[in-house]
Protein backbone atom coordinates (compact mmCIF):
# COMPACT_ATOMS: atom_id res chain seq x y z
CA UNK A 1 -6.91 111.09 -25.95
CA UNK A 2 -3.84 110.92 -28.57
CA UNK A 3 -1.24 113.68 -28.45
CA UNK A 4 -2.83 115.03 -32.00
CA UNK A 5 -6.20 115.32 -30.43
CA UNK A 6 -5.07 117.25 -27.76
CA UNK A 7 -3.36 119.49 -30.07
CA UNK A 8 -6.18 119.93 -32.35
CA UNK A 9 -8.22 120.38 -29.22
CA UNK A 10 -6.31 123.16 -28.11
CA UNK A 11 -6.11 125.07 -31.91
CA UNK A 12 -9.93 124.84 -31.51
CA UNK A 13 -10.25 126.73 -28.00
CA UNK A 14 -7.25 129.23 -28.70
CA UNK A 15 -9.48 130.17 -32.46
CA UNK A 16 -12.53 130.88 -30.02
CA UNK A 17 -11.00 132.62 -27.48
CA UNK A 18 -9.28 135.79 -29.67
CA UNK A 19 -9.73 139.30 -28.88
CA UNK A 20 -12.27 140.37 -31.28
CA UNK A 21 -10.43 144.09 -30.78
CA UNK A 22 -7.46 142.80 -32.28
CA UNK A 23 -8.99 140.42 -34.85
CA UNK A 24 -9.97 143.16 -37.55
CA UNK A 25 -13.27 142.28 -38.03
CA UNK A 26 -16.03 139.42 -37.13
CA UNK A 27 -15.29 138.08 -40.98
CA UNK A 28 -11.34 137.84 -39.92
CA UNK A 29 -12.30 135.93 -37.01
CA UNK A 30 -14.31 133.51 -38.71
CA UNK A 31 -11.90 132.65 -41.20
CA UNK A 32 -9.43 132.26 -38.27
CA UNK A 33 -11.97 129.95 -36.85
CA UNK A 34 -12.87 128.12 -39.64
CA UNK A 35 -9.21 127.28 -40.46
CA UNK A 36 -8.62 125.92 -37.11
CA UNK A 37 -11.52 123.77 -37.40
CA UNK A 38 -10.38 122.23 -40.43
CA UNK A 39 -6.88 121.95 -38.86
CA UNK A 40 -8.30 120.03 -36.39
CA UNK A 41 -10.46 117.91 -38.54
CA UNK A 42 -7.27 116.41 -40.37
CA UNK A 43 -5.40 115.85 -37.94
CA UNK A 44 -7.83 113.70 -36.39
CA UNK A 45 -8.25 111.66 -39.60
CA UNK A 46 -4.70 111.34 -39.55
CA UNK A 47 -4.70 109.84 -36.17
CA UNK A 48 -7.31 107.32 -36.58
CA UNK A 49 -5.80 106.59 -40.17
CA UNK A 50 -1.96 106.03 -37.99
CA UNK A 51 -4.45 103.56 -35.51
CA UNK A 52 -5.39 101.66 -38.23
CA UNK A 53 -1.46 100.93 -39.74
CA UNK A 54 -0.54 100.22 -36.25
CA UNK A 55 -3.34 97.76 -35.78
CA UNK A 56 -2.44 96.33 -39.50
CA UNK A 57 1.14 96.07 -38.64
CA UNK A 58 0.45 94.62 -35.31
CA UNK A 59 -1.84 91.77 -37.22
CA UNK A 60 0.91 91.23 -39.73
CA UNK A 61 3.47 90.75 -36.51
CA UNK A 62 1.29 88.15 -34.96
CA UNK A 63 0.60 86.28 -38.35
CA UNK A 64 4.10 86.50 -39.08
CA UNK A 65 5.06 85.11 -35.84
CA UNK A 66 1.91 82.30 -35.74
CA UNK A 67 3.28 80.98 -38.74
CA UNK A 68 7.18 80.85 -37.95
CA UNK A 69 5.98 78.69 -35.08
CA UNK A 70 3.95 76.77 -37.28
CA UNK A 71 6.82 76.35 -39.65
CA UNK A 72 8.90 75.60 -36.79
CA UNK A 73 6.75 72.67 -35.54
CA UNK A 74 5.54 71.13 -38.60
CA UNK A 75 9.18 71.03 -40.81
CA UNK A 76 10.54 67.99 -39.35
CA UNK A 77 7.21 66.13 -39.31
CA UNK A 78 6.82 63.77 -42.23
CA UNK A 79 4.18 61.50 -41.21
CA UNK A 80 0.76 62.71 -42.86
CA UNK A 81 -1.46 61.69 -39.42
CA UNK A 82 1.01 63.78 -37.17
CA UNK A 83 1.34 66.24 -39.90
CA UNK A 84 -2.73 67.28 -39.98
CA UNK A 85 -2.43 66.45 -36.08
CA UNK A 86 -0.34 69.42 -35.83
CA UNK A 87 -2.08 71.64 -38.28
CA UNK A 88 -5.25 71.21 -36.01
CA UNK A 89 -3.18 71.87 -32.56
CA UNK A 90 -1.86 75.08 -34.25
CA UNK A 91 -5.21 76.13 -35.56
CA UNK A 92 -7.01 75.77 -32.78
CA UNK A 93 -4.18 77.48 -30.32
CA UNK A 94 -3.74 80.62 -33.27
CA UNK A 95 -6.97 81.16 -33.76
CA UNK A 96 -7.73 80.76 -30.37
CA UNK A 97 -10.98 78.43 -30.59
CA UNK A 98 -12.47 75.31 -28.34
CA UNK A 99 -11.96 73.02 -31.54
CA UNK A 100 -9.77 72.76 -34.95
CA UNK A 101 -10.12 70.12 -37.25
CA UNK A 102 -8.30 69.14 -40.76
CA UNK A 103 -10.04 66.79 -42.92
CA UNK A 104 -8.21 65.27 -45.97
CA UNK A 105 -10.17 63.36 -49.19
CA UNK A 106 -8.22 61.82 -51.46
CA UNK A 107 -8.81 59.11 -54.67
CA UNK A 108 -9.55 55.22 -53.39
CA UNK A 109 -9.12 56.49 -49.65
CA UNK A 110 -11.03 57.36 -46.87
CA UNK A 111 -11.39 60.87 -45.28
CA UNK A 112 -9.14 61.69 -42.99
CA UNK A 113 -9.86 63.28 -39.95
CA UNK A 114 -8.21 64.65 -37.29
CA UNK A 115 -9.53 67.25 -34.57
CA UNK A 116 -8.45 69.08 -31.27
CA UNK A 117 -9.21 68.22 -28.81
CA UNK A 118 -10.30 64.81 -29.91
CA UNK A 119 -14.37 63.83 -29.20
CA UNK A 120 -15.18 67.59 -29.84
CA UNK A 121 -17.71 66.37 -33.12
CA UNK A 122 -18.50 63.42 -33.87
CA UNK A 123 -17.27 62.27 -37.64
CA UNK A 124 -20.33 60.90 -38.92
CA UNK A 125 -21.81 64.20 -38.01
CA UNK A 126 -18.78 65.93 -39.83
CA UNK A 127 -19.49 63.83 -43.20
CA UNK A 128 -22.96 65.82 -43.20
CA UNK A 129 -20.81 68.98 -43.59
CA UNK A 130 -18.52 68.02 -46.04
CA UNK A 131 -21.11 66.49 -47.99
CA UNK A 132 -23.03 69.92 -47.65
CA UNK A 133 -19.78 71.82 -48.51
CA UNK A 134 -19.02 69.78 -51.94
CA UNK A 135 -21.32 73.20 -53.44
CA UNK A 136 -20.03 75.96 -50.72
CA UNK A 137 -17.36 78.82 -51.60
CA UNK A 138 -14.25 78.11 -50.98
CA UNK A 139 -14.57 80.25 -47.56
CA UNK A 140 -17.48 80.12 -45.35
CA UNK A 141 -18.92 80.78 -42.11
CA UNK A 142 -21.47 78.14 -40.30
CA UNK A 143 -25.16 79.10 -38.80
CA UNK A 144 -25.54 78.05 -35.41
CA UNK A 145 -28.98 78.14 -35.73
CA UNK A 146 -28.97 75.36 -38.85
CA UNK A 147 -26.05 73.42 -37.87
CA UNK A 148 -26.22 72.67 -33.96
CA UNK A 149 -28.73 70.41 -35.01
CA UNK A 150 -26.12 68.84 -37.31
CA UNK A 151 -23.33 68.67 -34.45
CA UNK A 152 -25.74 68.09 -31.59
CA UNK A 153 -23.52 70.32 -29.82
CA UNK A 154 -23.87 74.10 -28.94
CA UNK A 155 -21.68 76.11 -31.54
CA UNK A 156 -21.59 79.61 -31.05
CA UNK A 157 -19.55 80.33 -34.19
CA UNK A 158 -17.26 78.50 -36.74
CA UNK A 159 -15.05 79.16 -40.11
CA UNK A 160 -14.60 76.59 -42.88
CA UNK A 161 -12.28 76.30 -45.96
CA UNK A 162 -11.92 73.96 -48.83
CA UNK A 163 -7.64 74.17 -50.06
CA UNK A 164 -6.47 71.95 -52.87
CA UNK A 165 -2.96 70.15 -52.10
CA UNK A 166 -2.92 68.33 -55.55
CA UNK A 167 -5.16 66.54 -58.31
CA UNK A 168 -7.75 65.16 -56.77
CA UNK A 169 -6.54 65.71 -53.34
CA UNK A 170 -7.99 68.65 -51.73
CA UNK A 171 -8.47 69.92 -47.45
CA UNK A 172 -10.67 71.65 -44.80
CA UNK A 173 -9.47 73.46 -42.24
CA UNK A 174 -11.86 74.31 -39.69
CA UNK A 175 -12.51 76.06 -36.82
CA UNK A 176 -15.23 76.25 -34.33
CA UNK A 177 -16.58 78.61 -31.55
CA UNK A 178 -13.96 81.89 -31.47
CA UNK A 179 -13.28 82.89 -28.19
CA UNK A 180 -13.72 86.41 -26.91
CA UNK A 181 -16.33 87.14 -30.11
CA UNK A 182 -16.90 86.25 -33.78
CA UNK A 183 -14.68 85.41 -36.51
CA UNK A 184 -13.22 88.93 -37.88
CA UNK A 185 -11.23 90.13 -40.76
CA UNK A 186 -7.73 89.37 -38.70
CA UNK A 187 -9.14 86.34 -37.93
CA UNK A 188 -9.80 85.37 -41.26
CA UNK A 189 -6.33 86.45 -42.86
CA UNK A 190 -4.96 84.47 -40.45
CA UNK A 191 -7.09 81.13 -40.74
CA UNK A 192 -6.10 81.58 -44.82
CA UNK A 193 -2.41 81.86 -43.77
CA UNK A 194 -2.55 78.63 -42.08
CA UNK A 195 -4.81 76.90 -44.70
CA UNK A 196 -1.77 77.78 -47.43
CA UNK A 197 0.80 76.46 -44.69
CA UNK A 198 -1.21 73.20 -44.46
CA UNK A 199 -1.65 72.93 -48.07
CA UNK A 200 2.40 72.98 -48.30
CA UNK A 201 2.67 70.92 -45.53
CA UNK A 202 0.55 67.99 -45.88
CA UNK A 203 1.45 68.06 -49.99
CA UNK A 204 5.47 67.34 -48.37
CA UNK A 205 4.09 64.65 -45.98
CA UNK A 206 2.37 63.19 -49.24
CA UNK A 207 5.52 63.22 -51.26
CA UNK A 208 7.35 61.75 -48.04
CA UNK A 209 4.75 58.85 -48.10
CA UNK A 210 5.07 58.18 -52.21
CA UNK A 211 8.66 58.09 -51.88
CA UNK A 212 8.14 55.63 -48.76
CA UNK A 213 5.86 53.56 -50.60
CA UNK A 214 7.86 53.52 -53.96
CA UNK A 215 10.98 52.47 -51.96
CA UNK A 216 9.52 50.04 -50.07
CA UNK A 217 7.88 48.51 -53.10
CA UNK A 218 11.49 48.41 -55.15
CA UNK A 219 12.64 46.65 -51.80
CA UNK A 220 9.92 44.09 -52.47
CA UNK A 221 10.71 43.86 -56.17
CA UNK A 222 14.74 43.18 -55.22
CA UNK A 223 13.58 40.55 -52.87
CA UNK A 224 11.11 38.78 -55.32
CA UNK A 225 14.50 39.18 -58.03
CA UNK A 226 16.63 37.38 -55.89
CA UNK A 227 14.41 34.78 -54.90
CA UNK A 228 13.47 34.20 -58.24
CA UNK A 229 17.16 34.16 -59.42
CA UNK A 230 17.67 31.50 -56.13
CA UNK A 231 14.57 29.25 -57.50
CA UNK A 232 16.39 28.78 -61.04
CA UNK A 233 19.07 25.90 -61.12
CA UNK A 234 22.47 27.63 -61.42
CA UNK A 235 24.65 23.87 -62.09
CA UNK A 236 23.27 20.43 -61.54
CA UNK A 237 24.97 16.72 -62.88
CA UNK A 238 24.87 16.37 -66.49
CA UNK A 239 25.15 13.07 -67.79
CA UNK A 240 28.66 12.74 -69.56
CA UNK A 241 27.79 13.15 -72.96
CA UNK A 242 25.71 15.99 -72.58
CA UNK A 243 26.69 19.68 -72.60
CA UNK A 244 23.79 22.08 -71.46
CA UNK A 245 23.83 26.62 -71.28
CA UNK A 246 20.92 28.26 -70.42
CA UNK A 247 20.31 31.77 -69.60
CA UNK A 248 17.23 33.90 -68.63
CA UNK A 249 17.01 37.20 -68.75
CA UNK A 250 13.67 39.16 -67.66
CA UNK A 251 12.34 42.61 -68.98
CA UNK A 252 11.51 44.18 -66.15
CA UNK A 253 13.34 43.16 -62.77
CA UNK A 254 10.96 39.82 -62.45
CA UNK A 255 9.70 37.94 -65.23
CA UNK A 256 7.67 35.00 -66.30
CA UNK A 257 10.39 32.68 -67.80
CA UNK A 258 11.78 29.87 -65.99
CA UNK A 259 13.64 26.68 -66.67
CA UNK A 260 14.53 23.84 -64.69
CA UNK A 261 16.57 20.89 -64.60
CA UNK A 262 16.47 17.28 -62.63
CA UNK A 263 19.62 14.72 -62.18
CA UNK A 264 17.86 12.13 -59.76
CA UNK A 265 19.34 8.64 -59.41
CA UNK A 266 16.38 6.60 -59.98
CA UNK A 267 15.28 9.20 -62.89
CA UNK A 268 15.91 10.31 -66.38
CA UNK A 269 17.61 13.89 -66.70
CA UNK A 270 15.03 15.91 -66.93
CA UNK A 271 15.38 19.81 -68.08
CA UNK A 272 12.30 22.01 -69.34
CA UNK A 273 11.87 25.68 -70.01
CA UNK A 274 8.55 27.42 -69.66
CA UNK A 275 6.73 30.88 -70.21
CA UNK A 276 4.37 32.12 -68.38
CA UNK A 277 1.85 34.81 -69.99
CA UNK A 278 2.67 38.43 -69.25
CA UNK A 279 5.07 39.91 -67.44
CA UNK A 280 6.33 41.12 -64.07
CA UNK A 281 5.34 40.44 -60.49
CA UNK A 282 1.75 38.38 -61.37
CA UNK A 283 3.84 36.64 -64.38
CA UNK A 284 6.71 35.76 -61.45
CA UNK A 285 4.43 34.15 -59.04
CA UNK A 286 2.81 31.49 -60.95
CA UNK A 287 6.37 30.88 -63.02
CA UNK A 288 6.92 29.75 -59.35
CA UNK A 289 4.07 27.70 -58.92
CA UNK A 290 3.95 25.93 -62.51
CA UNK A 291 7.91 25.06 -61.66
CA UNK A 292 6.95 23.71 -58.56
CA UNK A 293 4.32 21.64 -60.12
CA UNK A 294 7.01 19.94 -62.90
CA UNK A 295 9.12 19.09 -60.12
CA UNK A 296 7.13 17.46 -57.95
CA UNK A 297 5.64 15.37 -60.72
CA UNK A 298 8.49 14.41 -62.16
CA UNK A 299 10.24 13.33 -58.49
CA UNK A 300 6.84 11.38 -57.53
CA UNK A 301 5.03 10.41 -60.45
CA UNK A 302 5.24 6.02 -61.02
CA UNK A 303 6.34 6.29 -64.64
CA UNK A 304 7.52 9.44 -65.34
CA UNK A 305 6.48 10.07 -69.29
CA UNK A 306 6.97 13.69 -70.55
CA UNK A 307 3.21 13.78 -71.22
CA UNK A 308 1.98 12.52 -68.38
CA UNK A 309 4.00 14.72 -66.21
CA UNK A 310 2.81 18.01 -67.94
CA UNK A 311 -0.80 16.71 -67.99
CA UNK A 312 -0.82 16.34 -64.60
CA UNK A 313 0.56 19.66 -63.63
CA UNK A 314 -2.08 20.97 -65.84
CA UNK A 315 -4.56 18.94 -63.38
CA UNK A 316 -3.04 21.05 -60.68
CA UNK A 317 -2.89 24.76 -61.81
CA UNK A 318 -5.76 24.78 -64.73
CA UNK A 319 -8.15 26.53 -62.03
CA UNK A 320 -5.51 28.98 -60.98
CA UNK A 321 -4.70 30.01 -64.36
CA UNK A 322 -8.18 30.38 -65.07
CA UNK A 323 -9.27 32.75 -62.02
CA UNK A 324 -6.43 35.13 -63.31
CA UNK A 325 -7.04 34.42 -67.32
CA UNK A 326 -3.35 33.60 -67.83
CA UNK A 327 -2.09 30.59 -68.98
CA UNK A 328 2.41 28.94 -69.54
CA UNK A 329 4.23 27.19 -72.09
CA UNK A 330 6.24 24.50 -71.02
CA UNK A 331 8.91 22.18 -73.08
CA UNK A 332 9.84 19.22 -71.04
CA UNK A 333 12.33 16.72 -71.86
CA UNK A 334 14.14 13.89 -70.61
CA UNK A 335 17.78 12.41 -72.03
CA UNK A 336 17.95 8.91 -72.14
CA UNK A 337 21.76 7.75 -72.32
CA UNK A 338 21.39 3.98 -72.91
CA UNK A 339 19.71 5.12 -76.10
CA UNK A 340 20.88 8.42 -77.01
CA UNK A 341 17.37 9.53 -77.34
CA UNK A 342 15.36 12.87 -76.28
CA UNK A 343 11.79 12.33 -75.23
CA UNK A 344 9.80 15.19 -74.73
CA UNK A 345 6.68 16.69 -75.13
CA UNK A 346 5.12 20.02 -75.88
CA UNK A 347 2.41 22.35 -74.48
CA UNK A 348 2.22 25.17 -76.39
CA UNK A 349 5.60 25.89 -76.27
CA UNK A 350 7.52 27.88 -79.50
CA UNK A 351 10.23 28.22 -80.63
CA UNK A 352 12.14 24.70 -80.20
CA UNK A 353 14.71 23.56 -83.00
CA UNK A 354 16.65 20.45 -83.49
CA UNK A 355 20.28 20.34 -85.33
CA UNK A 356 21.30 16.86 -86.27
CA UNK A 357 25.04 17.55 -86.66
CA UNK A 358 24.42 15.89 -90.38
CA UNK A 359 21.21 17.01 -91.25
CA UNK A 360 19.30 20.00 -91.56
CA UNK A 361 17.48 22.12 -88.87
CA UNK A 362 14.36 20.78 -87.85
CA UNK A 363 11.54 22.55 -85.88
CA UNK A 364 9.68 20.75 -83.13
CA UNK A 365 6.13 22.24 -83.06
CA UNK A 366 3.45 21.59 -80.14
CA UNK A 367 0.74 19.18 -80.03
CA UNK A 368 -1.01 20.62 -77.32
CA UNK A 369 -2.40 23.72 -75.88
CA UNK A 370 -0.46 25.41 -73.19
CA UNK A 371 -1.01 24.94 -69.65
CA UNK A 372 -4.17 26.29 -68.19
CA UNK A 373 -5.91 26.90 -71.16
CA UNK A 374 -8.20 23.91 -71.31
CA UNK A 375 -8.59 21.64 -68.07
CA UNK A 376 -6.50 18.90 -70.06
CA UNK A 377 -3.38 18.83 -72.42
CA UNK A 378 -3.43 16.83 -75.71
CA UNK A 379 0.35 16.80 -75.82
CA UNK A 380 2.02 13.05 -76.42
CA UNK A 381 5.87 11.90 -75.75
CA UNK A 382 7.77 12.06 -78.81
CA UNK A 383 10.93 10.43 -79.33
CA UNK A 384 13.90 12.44 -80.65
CA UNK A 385 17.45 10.69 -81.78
CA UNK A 386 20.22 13.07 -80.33
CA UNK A 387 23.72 11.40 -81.15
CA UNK A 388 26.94 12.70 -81.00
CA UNK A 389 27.16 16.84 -82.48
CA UNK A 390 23.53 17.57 -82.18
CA UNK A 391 22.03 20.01 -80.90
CA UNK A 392 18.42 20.82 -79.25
CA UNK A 393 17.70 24.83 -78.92
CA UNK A 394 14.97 25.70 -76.33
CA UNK A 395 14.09 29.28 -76.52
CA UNK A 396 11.13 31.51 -74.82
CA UNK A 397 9.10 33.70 -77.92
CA UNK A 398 11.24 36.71 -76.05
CA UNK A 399 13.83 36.14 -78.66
CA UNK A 400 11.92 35.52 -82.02
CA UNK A 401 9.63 38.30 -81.30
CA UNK A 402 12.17 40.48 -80.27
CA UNK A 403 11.57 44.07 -82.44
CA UNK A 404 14.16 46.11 -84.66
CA UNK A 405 13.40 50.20 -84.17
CA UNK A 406 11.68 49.53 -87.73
CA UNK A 407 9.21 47.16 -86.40
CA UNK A 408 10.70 44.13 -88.26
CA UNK A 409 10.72 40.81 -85.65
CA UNK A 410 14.23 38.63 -85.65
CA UNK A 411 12.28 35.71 -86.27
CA UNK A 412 12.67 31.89 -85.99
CA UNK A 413 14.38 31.98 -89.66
CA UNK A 414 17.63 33.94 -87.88
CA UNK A 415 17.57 31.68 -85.64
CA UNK A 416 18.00 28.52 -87.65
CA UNK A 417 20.53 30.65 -89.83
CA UNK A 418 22.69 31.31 -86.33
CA UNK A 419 22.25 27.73 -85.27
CA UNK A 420 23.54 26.30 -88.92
CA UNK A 421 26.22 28.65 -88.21
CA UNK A 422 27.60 27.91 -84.66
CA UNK A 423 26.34 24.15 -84.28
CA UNK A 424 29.66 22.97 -84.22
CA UNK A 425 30.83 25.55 -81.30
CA UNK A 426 30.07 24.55 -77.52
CA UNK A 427 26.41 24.82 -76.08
CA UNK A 428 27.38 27.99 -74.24
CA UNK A 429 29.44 29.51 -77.83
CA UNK A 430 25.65 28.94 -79.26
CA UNK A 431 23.76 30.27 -76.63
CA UNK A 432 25.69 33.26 -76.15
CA UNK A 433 25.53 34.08 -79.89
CA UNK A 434 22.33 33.92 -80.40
CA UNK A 435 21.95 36.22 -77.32
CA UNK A 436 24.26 38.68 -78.84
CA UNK A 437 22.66 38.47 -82.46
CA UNK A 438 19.05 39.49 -81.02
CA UNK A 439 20.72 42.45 -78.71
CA UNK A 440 22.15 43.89 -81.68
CA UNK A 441 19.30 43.13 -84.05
CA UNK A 442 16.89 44.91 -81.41
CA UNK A 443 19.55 47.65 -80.29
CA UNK A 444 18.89 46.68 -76.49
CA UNK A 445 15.55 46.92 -76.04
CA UNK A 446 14.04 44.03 -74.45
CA UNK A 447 9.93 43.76 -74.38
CA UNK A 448 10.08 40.57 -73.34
CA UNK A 449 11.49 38.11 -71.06
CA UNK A 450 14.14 35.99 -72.58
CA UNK A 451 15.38 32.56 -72.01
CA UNK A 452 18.14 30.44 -74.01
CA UNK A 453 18.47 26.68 -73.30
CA UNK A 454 21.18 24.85 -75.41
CA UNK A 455 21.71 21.35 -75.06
CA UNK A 456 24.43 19.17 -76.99
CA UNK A 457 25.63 16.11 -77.05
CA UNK A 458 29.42 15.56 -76.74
């Protein structure tokens, strides 16, 4: 017995044992009585009130310390497998149960599930409770009696409950078969207390694991950049008379545009600029395959016509294109020297412009469908007289269709103007301001990939 029930105790027997002589009257000692009885009475409220804080304050110490460790063990763990692996070990040695478990749904992935010790239920068997628990409370408790058939195992007891960590994302902590008795309030407090520490915990792991897969997906992206930037021809041998800029410049940090030339002995020069539908990484990868095609054609191929060349890489990557619903542009041309021509031909391909250096501008429109649109080009070779001071502008639609903040396009009319302009300036004077001219027109935002290929004869 407590030091105040001892004292109220002894108030009692010292009321009951007065000297009725001394005590007045039997009313006096009744009152006397009476007092010490309520005396008594409060002060044992008092005590078991005090045993109550004490218990309370001794709950709060253990949470308080269960969840430093917790803290402790889970801070430097950024891996979202060891991080529920650790919520369950904690759970189950806090709580003090034969099994914990933490089971994680998110969008597009399967549940994850993670239980100590392992083997303790079976996860197929587990589905049948989460499925059951999609329309529970937040909080429950389980039935032996209705779910060892579930489990197939013997459970005396268990605690269940459902914590969001972010849209769409939400947990279960669970625990099964409490040790020493049932699931009480303390027990309860602190199974919440760990459910809000997992929620923090596995929403950080989460975050680690976006940032993981967002930089290892720019890594990816810089690798595909540079190999793209490695695939385009940075010099080659130019025939004397011929002066030749080009520049490409993607929207985002891969793009669609590519151009190309060929100086082979035994061939014509060669040089062709293409644009592949859409942008980015899906535009990137077939920019490489279509410039693959070209190349091997034109190295291979018995008479190497313009047409026939772009017809047969059409042979080669119409069913491709088709399977993804995308389709490329491509302007190829060849320089022959003996006759100061330009032979070419044209798959869909916009805008191209020729400058005789005493005529006007002239624009050079396609005869055929672009690549992988139909599972044959119409396109012919055309011949194209390019003597001393003209000039042949091969653009991607990334320029003309570039946008002012009103809307308005730059159009292929600027473009003649600029070219009427600069003609008599060096191919990369040309290319450089027509570059500029768009940047300013469209104050620096690009929506498009963007590719300048001047070639003049000198």
């Amino acid at each position: 017995m407590t030091l105040l029930n001892t004292n109220a105790a002894t108030l009692v027997a010292a009321a009951t044992n007065v000297d009725l002589t001394s005590a007045g009257s039997s009313a006096e000692m009744k009152s006397t009585v009476d007092t010490a009885t309520q005396v008594a009475a409060a002060m044992a409220q008092l005590e078991l009130e005090l045993d109550d804080m004490a218990q309370d304050l001794i709950d709060s110490q253990d949470q308080l310390l269960a969840l430093y460790e917790m803290n402790r063990s889970t801070r430097l763990n950024a891996d979202l497998h060891d991080t529920l692996q650790m919520m369950a070990q904690q759970a189950q040695r806090l709580l003090r149960v034969d099994c914990a478990f933490v089971a994680l749904t998110m969008p597009d992935h399967d549940l994850q599930f993670v239980q100590v010790p392992d083997g303790f239920v079976d996860f197929e068997q587990f589905t049948c409770i989460c499925d059951e628990s999609n329309n529970a409370t937040q909080e429950w408790q389980l039935d032996p009696e209705t779910h060892n058939a579930i489990f197939g195992i013997a459970i005396k007891n268990g605690y269940m409950r459902r914590f969001g960590i972010r849209a769409g994302v939400c947990a279960i902590l669970g625990a099964l078969n409490k040790k020493n008795g049932a699931f009480r309030s303390p027990d309860i407090k602190l199974a919440r207390s760990i459910a809000d520490r997992a929620a923090s915990s596995i929403e950080t792991a989460l975050l680690v694991q976006d940032n993981l897969s967002q930089a290892r997906l720019q890594t990816e992206i810089a690798l595909a950049q540079r190999i793209q930037a490695e695939l385009l021809p940075k010099s080659t041998i130019l025939p004397d008379q011929i002066q030749l800029s080009v520049l490409s410049v993607p929207a985002r940090e891969v793009g669609g545009d590519f151009y190309d030339m060929q100086a082979l002995p035994d061939r014509p020069f060669a040089f062709y600029v293409g644009d592949v539908s859409g942008k980015g990484l899906s535009a990137a990868m077939l920019m490489a395959v279509t410039r693959t095609a070209i190349r091997t054609h034109h190295r291979y191929i018995y008479d190497p016509q313009p047409a026939t060349i772009l017809d047969r890489a059409n042979y080669d990557l119409y069913g491709d294109f088709t399977d993804v619903g995308m389709f490329a542009t491509v302007f190829y041309g060849q320089y022959l020297p003996l006759s100061n021509e330009i032979v070419y031909a044209n798959c869909g391909h916009s805008p191209v412009i020729y400058m005789p250096h005493d005529g006007e501008p002239q624009l050079l429109e396609a005869d055929s469908p672009p690549i992988g649109v139909m599972d044959t080009t119409f396109c012919s070779t055309h011949r194209l007289r390019f003597a001393l001071g003209d000039v042949l502008l091969v653009t991607s639609d990334g320029l003309n269709e570039a946008g002012a903040p009103n809307g308005e396009l730059f159009g292929i009319e600027r473009m003649i103007a600029l070219l009427k302009q600069y003609h008599s300036n060096s191919a990369q004077v040309i290319r450089d301001a027509l570059l500029a001219a768009v940047n300013d027109f469209s104050k620096g935002v690009r929506h498009d990939d963007q590719t300048v290929l001047v070639l003049k004869h000198i």
